[in-house]
PDB file of N, CA and C in Angstrom:
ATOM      1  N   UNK A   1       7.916 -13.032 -17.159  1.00  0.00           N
ATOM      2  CA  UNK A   1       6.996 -11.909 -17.187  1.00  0.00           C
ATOM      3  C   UNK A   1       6.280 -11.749 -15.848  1.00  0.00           C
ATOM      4  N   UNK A   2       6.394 -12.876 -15.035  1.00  0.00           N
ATOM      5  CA  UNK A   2       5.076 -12.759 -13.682  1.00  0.00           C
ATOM      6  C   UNK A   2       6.113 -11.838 -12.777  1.00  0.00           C
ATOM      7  N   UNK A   3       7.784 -12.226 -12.756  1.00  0.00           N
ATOM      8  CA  UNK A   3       8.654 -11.646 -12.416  1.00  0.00           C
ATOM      9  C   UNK A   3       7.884  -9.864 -11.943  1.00  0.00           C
ATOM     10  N   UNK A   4       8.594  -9.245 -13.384  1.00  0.00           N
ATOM     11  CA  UNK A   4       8.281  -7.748 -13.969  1.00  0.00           C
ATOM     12  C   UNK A   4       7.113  -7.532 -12.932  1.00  0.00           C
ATOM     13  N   UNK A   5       5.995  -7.873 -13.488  1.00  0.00           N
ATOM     14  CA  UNK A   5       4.893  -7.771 -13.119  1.00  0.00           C
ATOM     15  C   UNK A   5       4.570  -7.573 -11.215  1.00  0.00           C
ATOM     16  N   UNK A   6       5.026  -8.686 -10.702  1.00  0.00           N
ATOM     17  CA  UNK A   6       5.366  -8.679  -9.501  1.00  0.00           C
ATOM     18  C   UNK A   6       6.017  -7.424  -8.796  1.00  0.00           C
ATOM     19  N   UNK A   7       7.205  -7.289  -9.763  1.00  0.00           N
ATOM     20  CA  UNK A   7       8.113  -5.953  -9.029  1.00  0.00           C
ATOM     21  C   UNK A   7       7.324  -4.675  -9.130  1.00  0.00           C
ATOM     22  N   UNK A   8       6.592  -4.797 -10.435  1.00  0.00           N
ATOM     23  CA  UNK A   8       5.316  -3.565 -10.419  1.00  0.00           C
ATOM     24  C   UNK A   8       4.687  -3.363  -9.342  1.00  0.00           C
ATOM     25  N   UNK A   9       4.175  -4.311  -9.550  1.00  0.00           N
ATOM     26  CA  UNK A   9       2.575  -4.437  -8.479  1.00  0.00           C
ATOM     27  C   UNK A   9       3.169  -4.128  -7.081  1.00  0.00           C
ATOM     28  N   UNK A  10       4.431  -4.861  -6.653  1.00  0.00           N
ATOM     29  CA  UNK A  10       5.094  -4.591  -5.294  1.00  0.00           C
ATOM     30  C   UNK A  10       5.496  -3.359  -5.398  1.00  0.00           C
ATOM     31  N   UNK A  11       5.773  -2.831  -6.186  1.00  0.00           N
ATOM     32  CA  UNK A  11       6.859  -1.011  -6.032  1.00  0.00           C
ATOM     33  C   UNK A  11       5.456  -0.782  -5.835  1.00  0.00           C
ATOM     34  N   UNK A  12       4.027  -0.775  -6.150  1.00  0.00           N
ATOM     35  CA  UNK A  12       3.328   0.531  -6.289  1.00  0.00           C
ATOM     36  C   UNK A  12       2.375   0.197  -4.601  1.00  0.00           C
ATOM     37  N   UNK A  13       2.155  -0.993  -4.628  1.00  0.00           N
ATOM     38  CA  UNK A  13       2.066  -1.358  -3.378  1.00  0.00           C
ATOM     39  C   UNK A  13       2.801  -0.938  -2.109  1.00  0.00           C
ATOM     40  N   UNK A  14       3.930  -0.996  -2.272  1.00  0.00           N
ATOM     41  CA  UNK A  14       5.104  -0.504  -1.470  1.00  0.00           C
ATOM     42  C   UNK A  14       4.965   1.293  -0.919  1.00  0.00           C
ATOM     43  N   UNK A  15       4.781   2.205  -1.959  1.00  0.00           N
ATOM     44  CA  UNK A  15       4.609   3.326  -2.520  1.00  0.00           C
ATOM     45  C   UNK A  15       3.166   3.429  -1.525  1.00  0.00           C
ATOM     46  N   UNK A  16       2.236   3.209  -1.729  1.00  0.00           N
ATOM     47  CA  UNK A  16       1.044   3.110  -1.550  1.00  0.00           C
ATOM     48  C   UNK A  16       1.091   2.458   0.154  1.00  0.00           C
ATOM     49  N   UNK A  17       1.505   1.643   0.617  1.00  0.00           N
ATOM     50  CA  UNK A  17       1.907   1.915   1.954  1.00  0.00           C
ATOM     51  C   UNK A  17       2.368   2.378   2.880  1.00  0.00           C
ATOM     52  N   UNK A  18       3.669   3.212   1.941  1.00  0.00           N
ATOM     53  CA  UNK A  18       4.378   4.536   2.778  1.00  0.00           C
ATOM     54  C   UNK A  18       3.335   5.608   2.658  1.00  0.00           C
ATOM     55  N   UNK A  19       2.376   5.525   1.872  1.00  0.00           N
ATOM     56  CA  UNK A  19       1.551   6.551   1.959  1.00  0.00           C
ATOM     57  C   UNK A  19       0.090   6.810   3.097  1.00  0.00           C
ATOM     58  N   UNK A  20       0.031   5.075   3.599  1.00  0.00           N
ATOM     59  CA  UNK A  20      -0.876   5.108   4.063  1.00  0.00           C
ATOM     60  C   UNK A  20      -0.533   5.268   6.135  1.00  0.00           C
ATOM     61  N   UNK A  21       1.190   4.605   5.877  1.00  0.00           N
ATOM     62  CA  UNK A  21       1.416   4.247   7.106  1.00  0.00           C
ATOM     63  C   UNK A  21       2.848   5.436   6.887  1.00  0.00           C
ATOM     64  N   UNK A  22       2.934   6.909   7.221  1.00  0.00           N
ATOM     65  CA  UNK A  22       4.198   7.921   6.779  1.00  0.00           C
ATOM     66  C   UNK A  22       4.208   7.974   8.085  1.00  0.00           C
ATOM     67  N   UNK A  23       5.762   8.324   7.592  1.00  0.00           N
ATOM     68  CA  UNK A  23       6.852   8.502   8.865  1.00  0.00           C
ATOM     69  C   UNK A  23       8.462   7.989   8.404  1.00  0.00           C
ATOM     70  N   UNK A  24       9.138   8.136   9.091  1.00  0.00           N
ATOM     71  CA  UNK A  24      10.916   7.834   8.786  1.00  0.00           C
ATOM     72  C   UNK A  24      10.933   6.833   8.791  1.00  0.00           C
ATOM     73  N   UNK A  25      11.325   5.892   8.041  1.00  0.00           N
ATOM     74  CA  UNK A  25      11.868   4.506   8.019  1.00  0.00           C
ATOM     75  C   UNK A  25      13.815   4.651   7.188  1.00  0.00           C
ATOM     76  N   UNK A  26      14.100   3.983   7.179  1.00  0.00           N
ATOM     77  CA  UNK A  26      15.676   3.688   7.205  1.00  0.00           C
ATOM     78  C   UNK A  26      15.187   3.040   5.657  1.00  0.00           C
ATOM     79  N   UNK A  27      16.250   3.644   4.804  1.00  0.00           N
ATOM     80  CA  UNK A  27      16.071   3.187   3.649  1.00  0.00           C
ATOM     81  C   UNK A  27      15.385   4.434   2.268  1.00  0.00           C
ATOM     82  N   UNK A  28      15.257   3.838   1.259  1.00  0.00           N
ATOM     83  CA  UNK A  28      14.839   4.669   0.156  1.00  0.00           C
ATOM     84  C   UNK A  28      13.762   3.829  -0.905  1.00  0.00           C
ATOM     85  N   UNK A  29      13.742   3.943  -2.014  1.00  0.00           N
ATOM     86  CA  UNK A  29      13.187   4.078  -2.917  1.00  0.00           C
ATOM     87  C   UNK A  29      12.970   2.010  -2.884  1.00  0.00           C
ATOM     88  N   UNK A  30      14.458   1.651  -2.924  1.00  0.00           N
ATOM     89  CA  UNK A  30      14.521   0.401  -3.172  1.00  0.00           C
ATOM     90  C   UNK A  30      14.019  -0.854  -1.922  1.00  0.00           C
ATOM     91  N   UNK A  31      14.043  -0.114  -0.620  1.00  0.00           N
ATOM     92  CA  UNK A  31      13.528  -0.914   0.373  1.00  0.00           C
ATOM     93  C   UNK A  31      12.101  -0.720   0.602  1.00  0.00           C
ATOM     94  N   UNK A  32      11.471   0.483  -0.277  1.00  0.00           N
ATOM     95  CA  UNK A  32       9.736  -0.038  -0.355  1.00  0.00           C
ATOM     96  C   UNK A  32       9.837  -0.719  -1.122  1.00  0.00           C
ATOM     97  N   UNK A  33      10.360  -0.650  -2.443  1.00  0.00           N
ATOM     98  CA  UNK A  33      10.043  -1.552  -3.481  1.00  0.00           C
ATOM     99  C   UNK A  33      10.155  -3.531  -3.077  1.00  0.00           C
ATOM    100  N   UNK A  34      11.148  -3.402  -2.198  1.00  0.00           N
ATOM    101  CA  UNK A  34      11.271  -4.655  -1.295  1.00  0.00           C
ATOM    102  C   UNK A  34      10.471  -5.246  -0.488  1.00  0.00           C
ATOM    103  N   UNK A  35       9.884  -3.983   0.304  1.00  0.00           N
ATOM    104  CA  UNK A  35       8.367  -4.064   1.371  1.00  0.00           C
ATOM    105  C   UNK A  35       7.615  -4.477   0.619  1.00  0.00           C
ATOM    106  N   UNK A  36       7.024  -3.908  -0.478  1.00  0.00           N
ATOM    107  CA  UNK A  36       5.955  -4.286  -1.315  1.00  0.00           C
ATOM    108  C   UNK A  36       5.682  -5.207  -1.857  1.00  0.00           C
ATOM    109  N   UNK A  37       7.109  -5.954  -2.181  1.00  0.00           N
ATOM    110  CA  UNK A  37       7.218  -7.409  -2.785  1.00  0.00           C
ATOM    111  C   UNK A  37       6.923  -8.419  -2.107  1.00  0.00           C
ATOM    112  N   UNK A  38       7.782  -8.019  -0.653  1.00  0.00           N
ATOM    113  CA  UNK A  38       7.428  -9.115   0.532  1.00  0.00           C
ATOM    114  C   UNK A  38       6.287  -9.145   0.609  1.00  0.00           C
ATOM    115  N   UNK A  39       5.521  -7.924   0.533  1.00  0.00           N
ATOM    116  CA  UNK A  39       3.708  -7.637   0.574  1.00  0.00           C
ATOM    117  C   UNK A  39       2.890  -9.195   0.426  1.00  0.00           C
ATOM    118  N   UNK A  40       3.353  -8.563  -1.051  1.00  0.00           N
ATOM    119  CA  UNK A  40       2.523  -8.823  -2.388  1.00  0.00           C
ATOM    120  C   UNK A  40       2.633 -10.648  -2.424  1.00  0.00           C
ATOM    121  N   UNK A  41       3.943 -11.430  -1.906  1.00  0.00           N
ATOM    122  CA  UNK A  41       4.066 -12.311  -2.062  1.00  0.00           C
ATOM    123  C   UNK A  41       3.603 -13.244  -0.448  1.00  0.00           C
ATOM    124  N   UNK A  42       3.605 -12.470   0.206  1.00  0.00           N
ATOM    125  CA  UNK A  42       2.941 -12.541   1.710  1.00  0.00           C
ATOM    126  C   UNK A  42       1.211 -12.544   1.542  1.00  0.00           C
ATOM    127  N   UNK A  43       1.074 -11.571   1.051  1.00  0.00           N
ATOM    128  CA  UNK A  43      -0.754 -11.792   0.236  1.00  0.00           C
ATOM    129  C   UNK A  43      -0.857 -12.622  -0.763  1.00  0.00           C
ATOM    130  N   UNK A  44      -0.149 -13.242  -1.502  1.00  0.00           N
ATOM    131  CA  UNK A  44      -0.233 -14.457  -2.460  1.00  0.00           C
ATOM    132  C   UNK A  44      -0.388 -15.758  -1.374  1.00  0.00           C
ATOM    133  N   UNK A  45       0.447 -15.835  -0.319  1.00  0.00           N
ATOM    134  CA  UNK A  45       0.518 -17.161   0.141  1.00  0.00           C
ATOM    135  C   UNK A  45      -0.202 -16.974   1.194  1.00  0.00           C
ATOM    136  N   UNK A  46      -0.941 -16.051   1.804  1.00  0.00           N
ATOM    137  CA  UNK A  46      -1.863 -16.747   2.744  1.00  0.00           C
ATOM    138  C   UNK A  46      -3.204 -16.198   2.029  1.00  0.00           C
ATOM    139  N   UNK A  47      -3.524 -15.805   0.848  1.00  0.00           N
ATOM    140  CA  UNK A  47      -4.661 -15.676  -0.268  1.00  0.00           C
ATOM    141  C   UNK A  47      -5.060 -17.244  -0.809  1.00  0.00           C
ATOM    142  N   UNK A  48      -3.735 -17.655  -1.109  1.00  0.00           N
ATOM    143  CA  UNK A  48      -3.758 -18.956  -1.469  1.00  0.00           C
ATOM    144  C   UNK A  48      -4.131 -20.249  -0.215  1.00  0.00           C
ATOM    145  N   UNK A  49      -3.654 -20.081   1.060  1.00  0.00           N
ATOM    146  CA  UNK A  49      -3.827 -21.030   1.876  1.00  0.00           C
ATOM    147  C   UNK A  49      -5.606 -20.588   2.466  1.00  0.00           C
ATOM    148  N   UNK A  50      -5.697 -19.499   2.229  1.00  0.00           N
ATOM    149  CA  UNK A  50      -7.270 -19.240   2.452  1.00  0.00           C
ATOM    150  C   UNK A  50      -8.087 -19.980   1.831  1.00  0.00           C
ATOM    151  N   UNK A  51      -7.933 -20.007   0.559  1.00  0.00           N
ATOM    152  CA  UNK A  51      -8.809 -20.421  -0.688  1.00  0.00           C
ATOM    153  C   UNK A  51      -9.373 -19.111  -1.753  1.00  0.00           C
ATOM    154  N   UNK A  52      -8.159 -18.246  -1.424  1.00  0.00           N
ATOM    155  CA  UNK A  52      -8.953 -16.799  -2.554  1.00  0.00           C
ATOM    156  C   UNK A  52      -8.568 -16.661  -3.614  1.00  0.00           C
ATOM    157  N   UNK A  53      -7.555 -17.642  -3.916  1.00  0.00           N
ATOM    158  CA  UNK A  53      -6.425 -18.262  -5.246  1.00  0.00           C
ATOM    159  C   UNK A  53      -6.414 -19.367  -5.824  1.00  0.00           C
ATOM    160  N   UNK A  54      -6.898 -19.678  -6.347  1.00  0.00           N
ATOM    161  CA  UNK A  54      -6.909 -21.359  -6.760  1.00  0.00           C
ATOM    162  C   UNK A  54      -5.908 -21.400  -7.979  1.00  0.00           C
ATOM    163  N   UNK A  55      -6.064 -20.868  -8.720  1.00  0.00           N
ATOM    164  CA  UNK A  55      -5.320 -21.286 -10.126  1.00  0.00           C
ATOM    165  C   UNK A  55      -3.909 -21.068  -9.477  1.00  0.00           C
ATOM    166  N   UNK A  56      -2.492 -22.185 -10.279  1.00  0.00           N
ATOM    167  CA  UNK A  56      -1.073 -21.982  -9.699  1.00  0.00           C
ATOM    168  C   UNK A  56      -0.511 -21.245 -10.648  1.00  0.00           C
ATOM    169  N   UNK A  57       0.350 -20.313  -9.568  1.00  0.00           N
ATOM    170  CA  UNK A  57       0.787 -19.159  -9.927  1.00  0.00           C
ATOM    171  C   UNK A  57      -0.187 -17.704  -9.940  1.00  0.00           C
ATOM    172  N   UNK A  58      -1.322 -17.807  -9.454  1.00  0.00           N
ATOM    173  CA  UNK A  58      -2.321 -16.577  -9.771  1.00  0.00           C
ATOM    174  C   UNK A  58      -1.235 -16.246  -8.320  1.00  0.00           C
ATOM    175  N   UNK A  59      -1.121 -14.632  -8.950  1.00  0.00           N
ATOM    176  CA  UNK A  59      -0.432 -13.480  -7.814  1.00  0.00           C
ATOM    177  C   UNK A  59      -1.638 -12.518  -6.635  1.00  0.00           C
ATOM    178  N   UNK A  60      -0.905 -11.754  -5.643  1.00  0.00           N
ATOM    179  CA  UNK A  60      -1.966 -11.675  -5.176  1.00  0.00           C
ATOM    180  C   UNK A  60      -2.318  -9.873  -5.885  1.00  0.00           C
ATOM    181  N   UNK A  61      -3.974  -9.914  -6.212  1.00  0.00           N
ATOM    182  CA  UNK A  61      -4.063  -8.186  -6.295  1.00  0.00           C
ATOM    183  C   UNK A  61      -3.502  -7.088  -5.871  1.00  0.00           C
ATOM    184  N   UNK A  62      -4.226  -5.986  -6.278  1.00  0.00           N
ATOM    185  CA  UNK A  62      -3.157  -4.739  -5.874  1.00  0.00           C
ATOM    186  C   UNK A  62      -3.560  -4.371  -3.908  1.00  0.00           C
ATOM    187  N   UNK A  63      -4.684  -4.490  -3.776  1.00  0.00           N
ATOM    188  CA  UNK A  63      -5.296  -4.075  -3.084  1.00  0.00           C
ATOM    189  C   UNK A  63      -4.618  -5.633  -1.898  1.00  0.00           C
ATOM    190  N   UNK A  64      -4.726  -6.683  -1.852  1.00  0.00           N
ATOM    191  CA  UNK A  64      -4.357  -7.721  -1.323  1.00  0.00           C
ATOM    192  C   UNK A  64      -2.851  -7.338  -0.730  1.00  0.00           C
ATOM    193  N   UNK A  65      -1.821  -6.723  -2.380  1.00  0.00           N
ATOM    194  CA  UNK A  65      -0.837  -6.455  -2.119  1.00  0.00           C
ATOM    195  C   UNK A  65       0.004  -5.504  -1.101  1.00  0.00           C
ATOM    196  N   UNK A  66      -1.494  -4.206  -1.018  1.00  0.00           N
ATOM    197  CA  UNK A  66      -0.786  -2.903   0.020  1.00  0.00           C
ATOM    198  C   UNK A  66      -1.410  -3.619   0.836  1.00  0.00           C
ATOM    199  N   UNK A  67      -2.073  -4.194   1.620  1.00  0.00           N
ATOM    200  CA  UNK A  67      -2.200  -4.619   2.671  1.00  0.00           C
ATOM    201  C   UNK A  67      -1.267  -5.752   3.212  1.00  0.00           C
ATOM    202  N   UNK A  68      -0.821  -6.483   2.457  1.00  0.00           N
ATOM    203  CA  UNK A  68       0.258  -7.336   3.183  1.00  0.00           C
ATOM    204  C   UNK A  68       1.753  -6.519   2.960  1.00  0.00           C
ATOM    205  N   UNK A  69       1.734  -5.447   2.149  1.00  0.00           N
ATOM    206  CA  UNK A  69       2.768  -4.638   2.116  1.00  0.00           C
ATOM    207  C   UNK A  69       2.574  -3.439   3.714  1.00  0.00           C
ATOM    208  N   UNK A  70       1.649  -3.409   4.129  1.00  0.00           N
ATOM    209  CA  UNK A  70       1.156  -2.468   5.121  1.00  0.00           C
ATOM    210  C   UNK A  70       1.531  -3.720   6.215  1.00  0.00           C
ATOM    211  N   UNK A  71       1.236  -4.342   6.400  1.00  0.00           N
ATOM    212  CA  UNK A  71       1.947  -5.470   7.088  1.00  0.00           C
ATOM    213  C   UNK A  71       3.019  -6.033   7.164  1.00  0.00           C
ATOM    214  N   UNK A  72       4.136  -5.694   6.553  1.00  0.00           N
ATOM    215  CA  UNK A  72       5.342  -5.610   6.384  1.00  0.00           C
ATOM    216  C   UNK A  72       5.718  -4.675   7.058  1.00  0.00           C
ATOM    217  N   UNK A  73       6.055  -3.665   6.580  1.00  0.00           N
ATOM    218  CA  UNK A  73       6.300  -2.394   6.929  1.00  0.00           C
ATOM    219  C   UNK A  73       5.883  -2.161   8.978  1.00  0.00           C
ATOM    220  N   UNK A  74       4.848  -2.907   8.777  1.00  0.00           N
ATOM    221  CA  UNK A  74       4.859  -2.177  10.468  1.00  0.00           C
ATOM    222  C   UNK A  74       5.482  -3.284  11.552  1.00  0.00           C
ATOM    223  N   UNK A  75       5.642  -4.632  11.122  1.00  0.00           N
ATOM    224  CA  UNK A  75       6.566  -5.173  11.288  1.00  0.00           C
ATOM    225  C   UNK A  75       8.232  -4.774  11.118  1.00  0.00           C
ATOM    226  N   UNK A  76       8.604  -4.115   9.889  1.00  0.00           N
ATOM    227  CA  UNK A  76       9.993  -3.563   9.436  1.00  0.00           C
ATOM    228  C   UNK A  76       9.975  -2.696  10.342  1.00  0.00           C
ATOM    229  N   UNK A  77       9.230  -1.707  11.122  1.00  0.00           N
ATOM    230  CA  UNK A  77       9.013  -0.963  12.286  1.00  0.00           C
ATOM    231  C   UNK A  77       9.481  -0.840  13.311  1.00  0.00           C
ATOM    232  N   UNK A  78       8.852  -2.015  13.829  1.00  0.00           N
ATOM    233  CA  UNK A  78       8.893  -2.684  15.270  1.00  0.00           C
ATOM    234  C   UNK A  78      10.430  -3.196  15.917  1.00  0.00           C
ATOM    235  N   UNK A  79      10.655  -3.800  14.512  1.00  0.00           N
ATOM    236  CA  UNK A  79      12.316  -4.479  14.567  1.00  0.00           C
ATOM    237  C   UNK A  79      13.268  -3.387  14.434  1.00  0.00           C
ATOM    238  N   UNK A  80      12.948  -2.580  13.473  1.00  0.00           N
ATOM    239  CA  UNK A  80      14.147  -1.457  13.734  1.00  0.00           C
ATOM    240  C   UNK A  80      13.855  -0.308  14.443  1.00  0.00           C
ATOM    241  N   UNK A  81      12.806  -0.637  15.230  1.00  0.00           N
ATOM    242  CA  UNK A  81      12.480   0.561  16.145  1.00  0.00           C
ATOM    243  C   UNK A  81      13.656  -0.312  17.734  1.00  0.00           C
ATOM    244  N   UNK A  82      13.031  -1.320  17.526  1.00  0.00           N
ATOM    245  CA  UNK A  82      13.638  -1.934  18.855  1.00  0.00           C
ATOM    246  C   UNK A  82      15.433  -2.410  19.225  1.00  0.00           C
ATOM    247  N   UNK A  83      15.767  -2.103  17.613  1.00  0.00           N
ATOM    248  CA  UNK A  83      17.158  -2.047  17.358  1.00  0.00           C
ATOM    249  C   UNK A  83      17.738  -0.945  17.827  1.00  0.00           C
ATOM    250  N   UNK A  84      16.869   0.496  17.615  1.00  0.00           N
ATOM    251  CA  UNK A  84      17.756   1.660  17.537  1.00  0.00           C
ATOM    252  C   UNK A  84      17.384   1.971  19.279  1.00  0.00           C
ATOM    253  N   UNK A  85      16.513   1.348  20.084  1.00  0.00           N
ATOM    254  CA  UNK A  85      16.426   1.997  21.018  1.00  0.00           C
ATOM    255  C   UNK A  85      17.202   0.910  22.397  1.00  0.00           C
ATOM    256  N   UNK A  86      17.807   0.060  21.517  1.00  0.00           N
ATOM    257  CA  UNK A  86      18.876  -0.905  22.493  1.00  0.00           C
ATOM    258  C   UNK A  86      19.934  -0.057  22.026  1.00  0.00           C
ATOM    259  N   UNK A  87      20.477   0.601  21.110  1.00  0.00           N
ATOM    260  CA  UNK A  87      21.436   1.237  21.052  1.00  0.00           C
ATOM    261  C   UNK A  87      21.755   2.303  22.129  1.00  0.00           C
TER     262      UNK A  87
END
């Protein structure tokens, strides 16, 4: 169930970062939903190495989540910005 839950919280996170950070990225529906996850699980583990998580297995919030999903993404950026312009 933390699964499900996760892919939620990451799709809407995900969603919610293309919204905050728009523009063309390479990809669709399923590579935010991917961004968001990386997010979400990127804000779990340095939430947790902070001390903003204690209990194991607590995930990270929604709000935790678009921000390390917003941090993804402009990273996913950078790399395929710097791909297409060695081409």
């Amino acid at each position: 169930m933390h699964i499900i839950w996760m892919i939620i919280i990451g799709g809407v996170a995900g969603a919610l970062a293309k919204l905050i950070m728009p523009g063309k990225d390479p990809g669709g529906i399923i590579v935010t939903i991917l961004l968001g996850i990386a997010g979400a699980l990127i804000a779990g583990f340095l939430g947790r190495a902070i001390g903003w998580y204690n209990e194991p297995g607590e995930g990270a919030g929604l709000i935790a989540s678009i921000g390390g999903a917003v941090l993804v993404l402009a990273v996913y950026r950078m790399v395929v910005g710097r791909k297409a312009v060695a081409r």
